[in-house]
Protein backbone atom coordinates (compact mmCIF):
# COMPACT_ATOMS: atom_id res chain seq x y z
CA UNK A 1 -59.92 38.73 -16.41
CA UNK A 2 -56.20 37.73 -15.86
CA UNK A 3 -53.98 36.11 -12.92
CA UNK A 4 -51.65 38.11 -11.32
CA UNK A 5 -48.45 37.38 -9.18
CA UNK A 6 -48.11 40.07 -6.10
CA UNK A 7 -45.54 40.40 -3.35
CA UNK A 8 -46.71 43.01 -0.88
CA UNK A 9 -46.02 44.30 2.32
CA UNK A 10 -48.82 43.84 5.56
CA UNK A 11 -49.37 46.25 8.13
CA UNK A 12 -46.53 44.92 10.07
CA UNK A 13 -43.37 45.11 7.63
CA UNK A 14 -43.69 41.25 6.24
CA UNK A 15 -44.08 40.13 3.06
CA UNK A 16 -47.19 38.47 1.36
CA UNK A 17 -46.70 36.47 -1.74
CA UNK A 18 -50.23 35.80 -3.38
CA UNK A 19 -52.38 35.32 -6.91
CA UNK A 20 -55.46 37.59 -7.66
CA UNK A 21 -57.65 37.60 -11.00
CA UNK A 22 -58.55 41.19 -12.19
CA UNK A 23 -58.88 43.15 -15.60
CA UNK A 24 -55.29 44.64 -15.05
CA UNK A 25 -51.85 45.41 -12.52
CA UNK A 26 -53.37 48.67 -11.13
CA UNK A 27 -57.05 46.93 -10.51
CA UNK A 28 -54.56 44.49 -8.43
CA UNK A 29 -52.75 47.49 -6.70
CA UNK A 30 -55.72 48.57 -5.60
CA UNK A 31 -57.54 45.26 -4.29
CA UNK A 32 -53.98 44.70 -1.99
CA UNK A 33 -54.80 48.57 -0.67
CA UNK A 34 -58.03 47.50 0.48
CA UNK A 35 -56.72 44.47 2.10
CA UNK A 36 -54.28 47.16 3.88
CA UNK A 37 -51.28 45.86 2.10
CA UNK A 38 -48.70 47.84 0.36
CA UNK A 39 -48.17 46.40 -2.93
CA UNK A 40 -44.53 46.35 -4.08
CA UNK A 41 -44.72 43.86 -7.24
CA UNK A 42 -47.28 42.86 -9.29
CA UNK A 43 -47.06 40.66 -12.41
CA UNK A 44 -49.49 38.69 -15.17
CA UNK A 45 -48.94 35.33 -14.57
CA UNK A 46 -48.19 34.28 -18.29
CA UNK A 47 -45.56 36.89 -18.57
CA UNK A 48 -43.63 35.59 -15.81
CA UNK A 49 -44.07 31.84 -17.09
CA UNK A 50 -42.70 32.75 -20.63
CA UNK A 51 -39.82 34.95 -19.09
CA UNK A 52 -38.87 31.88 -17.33
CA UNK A 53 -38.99 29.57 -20.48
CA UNK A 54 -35.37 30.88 -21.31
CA UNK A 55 -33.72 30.62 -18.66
CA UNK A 56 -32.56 27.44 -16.12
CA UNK A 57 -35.52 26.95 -13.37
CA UNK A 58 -35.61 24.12 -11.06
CA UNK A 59 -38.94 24.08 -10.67
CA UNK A 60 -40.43 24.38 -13.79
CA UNK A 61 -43.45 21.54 -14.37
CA UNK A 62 -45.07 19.90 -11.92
CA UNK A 63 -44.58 16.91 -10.10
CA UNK A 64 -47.07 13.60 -10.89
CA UNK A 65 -48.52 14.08 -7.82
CA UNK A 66 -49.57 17.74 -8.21
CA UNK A 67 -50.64 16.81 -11.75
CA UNK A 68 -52.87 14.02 -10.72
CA UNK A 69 -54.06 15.79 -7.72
CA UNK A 70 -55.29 19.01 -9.90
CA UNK A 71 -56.39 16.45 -13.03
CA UNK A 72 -58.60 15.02 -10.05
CA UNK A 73 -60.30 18.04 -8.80
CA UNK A 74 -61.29 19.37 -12.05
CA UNK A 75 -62.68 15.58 -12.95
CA UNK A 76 -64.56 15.52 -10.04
CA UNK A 77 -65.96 19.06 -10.69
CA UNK A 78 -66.60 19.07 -14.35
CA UNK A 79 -68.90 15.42 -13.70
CA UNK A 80 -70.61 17.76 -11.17
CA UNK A 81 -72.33 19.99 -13.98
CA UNK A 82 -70.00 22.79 -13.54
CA UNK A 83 -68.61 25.20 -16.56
CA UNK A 84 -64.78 24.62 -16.86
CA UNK A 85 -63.80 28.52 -16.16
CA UNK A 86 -65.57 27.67 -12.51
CA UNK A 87 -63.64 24.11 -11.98
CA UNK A 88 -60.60 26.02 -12.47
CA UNK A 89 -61.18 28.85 -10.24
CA UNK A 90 -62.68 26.26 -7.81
CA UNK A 91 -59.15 23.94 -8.22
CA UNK A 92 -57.04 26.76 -8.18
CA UNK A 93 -59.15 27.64 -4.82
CA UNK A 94 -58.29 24.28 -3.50
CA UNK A 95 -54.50 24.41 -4.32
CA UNK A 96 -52.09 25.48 -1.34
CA UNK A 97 -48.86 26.64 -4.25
CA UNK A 98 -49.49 29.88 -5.05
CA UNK A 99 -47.60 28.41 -7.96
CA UNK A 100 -50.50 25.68 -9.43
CA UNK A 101 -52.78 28.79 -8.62
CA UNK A 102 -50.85 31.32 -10.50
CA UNK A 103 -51.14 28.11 -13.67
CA UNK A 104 -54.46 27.51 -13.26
CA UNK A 105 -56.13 31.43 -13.08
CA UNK A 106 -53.93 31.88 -16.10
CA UNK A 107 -55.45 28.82 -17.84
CA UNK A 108 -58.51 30.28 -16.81
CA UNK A 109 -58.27 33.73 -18.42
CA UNK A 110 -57.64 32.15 -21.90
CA UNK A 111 -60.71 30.28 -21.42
CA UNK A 112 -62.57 33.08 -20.56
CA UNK A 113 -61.04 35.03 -23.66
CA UNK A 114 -62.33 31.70 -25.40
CA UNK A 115 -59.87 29.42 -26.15
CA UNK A 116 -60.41 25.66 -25.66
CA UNK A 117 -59.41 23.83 -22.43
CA UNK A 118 -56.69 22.36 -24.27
CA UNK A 119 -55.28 25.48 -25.86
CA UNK A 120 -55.38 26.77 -22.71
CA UNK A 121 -53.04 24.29 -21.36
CA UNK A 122 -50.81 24.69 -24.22
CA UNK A 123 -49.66 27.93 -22.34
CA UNK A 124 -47.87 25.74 -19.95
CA UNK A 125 -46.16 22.71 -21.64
CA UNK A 126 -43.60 22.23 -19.39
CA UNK A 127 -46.35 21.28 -16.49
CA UNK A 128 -49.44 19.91 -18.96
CA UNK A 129 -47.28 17.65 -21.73
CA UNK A 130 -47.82 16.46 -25.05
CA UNK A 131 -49.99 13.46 -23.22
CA UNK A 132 -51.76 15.54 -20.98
CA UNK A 133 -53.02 17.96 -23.79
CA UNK A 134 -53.92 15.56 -26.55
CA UNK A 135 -56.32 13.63 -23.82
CA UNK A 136 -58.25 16.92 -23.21
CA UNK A 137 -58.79 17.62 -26.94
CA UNK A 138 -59.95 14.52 -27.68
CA UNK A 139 -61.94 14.58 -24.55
CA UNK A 140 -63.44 18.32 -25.29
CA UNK A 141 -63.32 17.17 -29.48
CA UNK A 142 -65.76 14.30 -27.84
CA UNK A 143 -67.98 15.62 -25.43
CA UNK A 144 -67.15 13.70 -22.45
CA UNK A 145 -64.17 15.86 -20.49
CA UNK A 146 -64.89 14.77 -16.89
CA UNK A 147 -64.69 10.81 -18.23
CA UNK A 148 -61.39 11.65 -19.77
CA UNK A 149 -60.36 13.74 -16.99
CA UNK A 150 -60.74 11.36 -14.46
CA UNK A 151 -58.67 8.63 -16.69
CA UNK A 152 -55.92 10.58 -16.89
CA UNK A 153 -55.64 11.33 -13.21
CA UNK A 154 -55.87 7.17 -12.95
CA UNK A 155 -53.19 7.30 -15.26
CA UNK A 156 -50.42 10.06 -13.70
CA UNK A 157 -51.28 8.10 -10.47
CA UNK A 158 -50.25 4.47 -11.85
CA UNK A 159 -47.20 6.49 -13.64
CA UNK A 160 -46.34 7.78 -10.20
CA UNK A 161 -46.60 5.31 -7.79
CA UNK A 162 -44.69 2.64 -10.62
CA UNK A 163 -42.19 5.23 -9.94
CA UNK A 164 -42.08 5.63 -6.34
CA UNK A 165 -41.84 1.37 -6.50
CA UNK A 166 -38.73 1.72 -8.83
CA UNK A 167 -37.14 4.30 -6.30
CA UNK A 168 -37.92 2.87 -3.77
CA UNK A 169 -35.88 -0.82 -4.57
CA UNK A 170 -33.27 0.97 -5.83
CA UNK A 171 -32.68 3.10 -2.76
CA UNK A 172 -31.40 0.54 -0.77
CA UNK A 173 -28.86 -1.17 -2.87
CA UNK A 174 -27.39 2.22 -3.71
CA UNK A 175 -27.28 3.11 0.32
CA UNK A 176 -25.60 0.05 0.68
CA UNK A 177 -22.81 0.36 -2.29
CA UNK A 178 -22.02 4.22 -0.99
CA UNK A 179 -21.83 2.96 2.90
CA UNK A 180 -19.86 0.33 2.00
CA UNK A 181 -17.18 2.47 -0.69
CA UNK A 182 -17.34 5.19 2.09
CA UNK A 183 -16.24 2.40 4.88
CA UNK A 184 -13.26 0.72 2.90
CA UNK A 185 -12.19 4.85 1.67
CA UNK A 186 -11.87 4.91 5.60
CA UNK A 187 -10.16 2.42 6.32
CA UNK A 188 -7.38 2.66 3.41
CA UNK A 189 -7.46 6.55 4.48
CA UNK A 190 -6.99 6.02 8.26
CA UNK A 191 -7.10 3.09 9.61
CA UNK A 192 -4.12 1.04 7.24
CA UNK A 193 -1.45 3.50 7.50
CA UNK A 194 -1.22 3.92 11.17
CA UNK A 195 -1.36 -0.06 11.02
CA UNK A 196 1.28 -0.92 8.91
CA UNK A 197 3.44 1.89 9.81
CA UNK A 198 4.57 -0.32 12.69
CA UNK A 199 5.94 -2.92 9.88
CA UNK A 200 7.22 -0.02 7.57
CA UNK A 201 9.63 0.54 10.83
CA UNK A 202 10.56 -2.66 11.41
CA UNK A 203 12.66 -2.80 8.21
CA UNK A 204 11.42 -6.02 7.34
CA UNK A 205 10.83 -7.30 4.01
CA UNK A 206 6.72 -6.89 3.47
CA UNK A 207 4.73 -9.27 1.58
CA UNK A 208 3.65 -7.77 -2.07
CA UNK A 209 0.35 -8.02 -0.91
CA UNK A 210 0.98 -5.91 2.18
CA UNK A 211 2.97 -3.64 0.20
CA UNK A 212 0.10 -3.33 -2.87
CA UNK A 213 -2.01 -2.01 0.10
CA UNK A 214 0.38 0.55 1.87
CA UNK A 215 0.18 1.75 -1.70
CA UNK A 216 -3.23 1.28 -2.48
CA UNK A 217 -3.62 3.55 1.01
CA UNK A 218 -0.89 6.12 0.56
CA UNK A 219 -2.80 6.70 -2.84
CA UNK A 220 -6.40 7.03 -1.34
CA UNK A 221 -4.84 9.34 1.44
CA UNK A 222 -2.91 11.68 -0.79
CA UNK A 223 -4.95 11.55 -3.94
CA UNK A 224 -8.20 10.73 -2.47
CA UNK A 225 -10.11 14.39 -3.19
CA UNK A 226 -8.26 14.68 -6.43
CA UNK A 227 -9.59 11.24 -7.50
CA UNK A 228 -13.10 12.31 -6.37
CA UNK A 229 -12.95 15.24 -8.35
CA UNK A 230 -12.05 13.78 -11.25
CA UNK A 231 -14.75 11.18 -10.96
CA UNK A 232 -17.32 14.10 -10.45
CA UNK A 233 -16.14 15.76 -13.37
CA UNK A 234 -16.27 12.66 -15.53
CA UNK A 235 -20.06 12.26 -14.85
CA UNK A 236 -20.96 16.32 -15.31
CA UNK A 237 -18.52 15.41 -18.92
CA UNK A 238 -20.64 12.39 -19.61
CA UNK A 239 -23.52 14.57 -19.09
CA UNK A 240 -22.75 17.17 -21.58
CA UNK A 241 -21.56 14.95 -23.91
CA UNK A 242 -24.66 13.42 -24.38
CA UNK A 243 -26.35 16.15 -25.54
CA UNK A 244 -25.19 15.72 -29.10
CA UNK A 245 -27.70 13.57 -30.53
CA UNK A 246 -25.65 11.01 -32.29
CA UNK A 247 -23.52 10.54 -29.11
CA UNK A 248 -26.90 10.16 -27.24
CA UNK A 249 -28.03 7.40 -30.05
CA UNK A 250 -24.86 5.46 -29.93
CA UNK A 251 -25.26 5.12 -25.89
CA UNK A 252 -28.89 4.53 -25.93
CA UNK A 253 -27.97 1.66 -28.67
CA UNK A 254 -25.00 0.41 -26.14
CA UNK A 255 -27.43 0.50 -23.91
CA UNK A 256 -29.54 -2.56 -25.36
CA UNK A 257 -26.88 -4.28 -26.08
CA UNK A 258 -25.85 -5.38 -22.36
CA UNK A 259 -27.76 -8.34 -21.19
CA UNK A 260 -28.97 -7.31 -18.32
CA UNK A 261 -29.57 -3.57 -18.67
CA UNK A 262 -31.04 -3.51 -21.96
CA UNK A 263 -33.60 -5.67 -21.29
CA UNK A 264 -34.92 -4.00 -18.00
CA UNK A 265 -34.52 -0.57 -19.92
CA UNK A 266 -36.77 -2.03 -23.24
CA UNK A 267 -39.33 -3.56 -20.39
CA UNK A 268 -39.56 0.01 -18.98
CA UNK A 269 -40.24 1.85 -22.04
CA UNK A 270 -42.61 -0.49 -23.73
CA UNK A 271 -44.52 -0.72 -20.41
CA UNK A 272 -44.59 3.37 -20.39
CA UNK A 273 -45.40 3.27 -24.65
CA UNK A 274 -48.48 0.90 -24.10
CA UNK A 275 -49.59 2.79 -21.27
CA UNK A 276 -49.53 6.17 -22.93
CA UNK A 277 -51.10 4.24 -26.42
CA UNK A 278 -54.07 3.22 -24.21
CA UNK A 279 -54.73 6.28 -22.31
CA UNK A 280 -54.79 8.29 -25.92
CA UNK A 281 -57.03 5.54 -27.71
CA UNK A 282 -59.15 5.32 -24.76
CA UNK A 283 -59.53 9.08 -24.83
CA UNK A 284 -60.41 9.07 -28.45
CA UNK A 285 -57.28 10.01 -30.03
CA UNK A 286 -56.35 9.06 -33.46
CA UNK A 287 -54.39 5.57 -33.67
CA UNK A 288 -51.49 7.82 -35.92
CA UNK A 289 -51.85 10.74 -33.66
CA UNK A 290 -51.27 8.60 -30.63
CA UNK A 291 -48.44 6.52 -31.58
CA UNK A 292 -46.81 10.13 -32.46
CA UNK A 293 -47.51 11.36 -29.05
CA UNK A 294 -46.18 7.46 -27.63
CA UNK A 295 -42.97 7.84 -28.84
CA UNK A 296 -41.90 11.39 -26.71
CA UNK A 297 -42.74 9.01 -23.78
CA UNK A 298 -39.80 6.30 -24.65
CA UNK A 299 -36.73 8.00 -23.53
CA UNK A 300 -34.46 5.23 -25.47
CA UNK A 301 -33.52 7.01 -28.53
CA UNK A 302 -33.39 3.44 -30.74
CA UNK A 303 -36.57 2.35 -29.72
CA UNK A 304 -37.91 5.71 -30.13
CA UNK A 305 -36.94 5.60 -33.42
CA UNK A 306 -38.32 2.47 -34.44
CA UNK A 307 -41.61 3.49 -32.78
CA UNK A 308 -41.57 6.58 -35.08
CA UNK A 309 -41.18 4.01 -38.37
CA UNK A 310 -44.09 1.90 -37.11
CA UNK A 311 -46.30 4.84 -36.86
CA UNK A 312 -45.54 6.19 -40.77
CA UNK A 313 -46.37 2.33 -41.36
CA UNK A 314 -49.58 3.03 -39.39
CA UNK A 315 -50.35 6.03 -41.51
CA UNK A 316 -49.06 4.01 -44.86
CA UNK A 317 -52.58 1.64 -43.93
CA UNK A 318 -50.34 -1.33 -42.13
CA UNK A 319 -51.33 -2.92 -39.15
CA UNK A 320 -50.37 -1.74 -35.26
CA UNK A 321 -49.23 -5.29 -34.82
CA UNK A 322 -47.30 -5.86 -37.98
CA UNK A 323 -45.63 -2.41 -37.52
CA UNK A 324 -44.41 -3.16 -33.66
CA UNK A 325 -43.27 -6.35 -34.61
CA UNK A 326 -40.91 -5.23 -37.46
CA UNK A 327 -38.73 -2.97 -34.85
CA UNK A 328 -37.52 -5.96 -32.76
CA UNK A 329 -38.18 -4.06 -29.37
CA UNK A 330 -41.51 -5.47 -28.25
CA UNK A 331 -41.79 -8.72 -26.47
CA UNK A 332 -43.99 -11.44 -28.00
CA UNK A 333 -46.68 -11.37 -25.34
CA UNK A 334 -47.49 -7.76 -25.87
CA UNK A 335 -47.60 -8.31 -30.11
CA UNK A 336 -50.05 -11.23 -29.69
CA UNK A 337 -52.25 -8.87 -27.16
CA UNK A 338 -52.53 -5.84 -29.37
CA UNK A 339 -53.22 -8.12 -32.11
CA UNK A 340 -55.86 -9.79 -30.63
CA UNK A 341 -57.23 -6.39 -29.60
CA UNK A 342 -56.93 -5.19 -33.21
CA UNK A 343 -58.83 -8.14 -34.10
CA UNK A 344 -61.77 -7.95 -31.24
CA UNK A 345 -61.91 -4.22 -31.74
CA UNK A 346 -60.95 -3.48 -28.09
CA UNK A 347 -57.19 -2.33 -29.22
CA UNK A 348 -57.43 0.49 -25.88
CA UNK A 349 -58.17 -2.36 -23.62
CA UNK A 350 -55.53 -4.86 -24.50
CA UNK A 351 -52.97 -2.13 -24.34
CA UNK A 352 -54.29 -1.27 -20.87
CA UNK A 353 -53.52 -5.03 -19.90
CA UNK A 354 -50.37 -5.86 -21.71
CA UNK A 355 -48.86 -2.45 -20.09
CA UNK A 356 -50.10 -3.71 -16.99
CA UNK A 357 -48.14 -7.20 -17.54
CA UNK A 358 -45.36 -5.15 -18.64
CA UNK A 359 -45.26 -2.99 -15.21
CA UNK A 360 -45.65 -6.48 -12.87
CA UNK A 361 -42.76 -7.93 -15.33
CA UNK A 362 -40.57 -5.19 -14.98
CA UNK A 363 -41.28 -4.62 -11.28
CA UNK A 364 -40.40 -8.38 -10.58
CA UNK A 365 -37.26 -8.20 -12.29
CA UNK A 366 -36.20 -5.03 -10.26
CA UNK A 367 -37.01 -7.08 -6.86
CA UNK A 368 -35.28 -9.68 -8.05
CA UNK A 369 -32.08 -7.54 -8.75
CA UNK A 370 -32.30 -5.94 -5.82
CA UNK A 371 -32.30 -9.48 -4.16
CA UNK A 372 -29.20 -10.71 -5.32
CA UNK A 373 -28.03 -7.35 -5.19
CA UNK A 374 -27.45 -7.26 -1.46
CA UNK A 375 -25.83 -10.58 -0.61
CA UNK A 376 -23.56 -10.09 -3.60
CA UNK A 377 -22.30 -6.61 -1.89
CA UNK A 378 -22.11 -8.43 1.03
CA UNK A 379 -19.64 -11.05 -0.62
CA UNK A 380 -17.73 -8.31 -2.06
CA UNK A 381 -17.24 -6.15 0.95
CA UNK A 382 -16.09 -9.78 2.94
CA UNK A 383 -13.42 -10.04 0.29
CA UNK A 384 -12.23 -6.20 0.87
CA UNK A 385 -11.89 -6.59 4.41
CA UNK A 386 -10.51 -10.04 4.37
CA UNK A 387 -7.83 -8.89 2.19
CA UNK A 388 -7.11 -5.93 4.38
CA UNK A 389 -6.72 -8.72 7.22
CA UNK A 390 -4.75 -10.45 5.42
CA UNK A 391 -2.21 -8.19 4.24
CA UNK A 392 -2.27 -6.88 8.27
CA UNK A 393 -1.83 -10.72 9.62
CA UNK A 394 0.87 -11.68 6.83
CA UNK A 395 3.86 -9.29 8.36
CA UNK A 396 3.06 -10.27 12.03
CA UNK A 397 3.34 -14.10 11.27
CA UNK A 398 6.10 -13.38 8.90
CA UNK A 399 7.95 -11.05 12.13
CA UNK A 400 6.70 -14.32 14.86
CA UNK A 401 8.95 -17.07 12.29
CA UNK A 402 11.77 -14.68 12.55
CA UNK A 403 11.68 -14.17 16.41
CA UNK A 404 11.36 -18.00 16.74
């Protein structure tokens, strides 16, 4: 049996969008006739997902949550003693998307037709990864899928809510910086030139700095959209430029270079690397294999690179430790952890623990920036408007000396 996609019309003229399993399109036409509804499209579910490979779809994979949600589910149902084709009818069941439903019915036909769990999945990278994949293999390779099932929804969960932590510090400083560019754009827009067109009268000689800000405003109200624009089209530029993969390298090396970013950026993807190395050793996957699948995870291009060299060092017979410490991007802690758990034999747990460190590290040094973040826009905006006082209040004393 397959998955089909159907949009059909009910009794009273609306639509119904909806997923059935059946041995073919017209088996599906003729279940919706049943129901009373007038089918109008029906589709296999895999067709549609590899007609949309090629083109631009927002909504492509899924989100962590959906991911960990599902990865739950079938955990909880394959440790109940039941076959995997019936924990996937039973998640897809359970699912309210008639999107995850349409994925999982399809994942289920293949593993009806007898393909592995994991091969399965493979129909679908874009909302099972690399990660996700490897895990089930080893798990299925093993003999113990629910175990592994039920670390990897552990694992999308930590990924997701260290996420939702990041976000959430850095929405608040960003709020901040676009209230507070918005508020000065407003006043230089509006507010200044009906000021200081009383001094502009006058005939009076202006102080420069008055005079720097009737043209600072006269540029932000006449040029103000086109500056925007060019600013917007700067950043889509940026964008597209690095796509070329030695423009993306020589960024992602500048990158590291600056104090302050590159070390929260090398926290962030060692964190993610040792977190994705312990899930896959846990799971049973080859060392080699796993440091492979670790580096698609580090979205730094250098220290992707170097991760990719310690791996063929890996395969050569060299140590984990050894190989990490010869790229220059992992912090000391972390090196004398996985060698330790090289040496005790408990390499997955140590990476469990140093990633761990590495999250609480990295998530301390966001709150921290975030701290000084706000009182030092709050020093910066004083300055703004004190200067725009200033160069208001310097014409009117000027204009009272005159008078007296």
């Amino acid at each position: 049996m397959a998955a089909f996609e159907y949009l059909a019309l009910d009794a009273r003229g609306r639509q119904q969008k909806g997923v059935l399993e059946a041995d073919s399109a017209r088996q599906v036409r003729q279940l919706l006739r049943e129901r009373q509804l007038a089918p109008l499209e029906v589709r296999a579910t895999r067709v549609r997902e590899q007609a949309e490979r090629g083109r631009f779809s927002l909504a492509r994979g899924l989100s962590a949550r959906d991911l960990a949600l599902v990865t739950r589910q079938l955990a909880t149902l394959v440790q109940a003693a039941l076959p995997i084709e019936e924990a996937l009818r039973a998640a897809a069941a359970q699912s309210g998307s008639s999107r995850i439903q349409s994925m999982l019915l399809a994942v289920r036909a293949r593993v009806l037709e007898g393909h592995s769990l994991a091969s399965s999945l493979r129909e679908f990278p874009l909302a099972f990864p690399e990660l996700y994949r490897a895990t089930v293999a080893a798990g299925e390779h093993a003999g113990h899928l629910g175990p592994v099932l039920e670390q990897l929804a552990d694992y999308t969960e930590q990924r997701q809510q260290s996420r939702q932590k990041i976000q959430l510090a850095l929405l608040y400083p960003v709020i901040l910086m676009c209230a507070s560019l918005a508020i000065v754009a407003f006043l230089l827009g509006f507010v200044v030139p009906d000021v200081v067109k009383v001094f502009i009268d006058s005939g009076q000689t202006l102080p420069l700095l008055t005079r720097g800000l009737i043209g600072l405003s006269d540029l932000v109200k006449h040029w103000g959209w086109l500056m925007l624009l060019v600013l917007i089209a700067a950043f889509v530029g940026a964008r597209w430029a690095l796509r070329d993969p030695n423009l993306r390298q020589r960024w992602h090396a500048l990158m590291l270079r600056i104090p302050l970013v590159g070390r929260l950026v090398r926290a962030t993807d060692t964190a993610r690397f040792a977190s994705t190395l312990a899930i896959l050793t846990r799971s049973g996957v080859p060392l080699v294999e796993a440091l492979g699948i670790g580096a698609e995870v580090i979205s730094n291009r250098v220290i992707r690179a170097h991760v990719v060299v310690a791996a063929q060092k890996v395969r050569e017979g060299g140590s984990l430790t050894r190989a990490l410490e010869g790229s220059g991007q992992f912090p000391p802690m972390m090196l004398h952890m996985i060698a330790s758990g090289e040496r005790s034999g408990e390499l997955d747990q140590m990476l469990a623990r140093t990633a761990r460190n590495q999250e609480n590290d990295l998530a301390a040094s966001i709150a921290l920036l975030v701290g000084l973040f706000e009182p030092f826009m709050l020093v910066v905006m004083g300055a703004v408007v004190l200067m725009i006082v200033l160069a208001i209040l310097l014409p009117i004393l000027s204009l009272n000396q005159l008078v007296g």
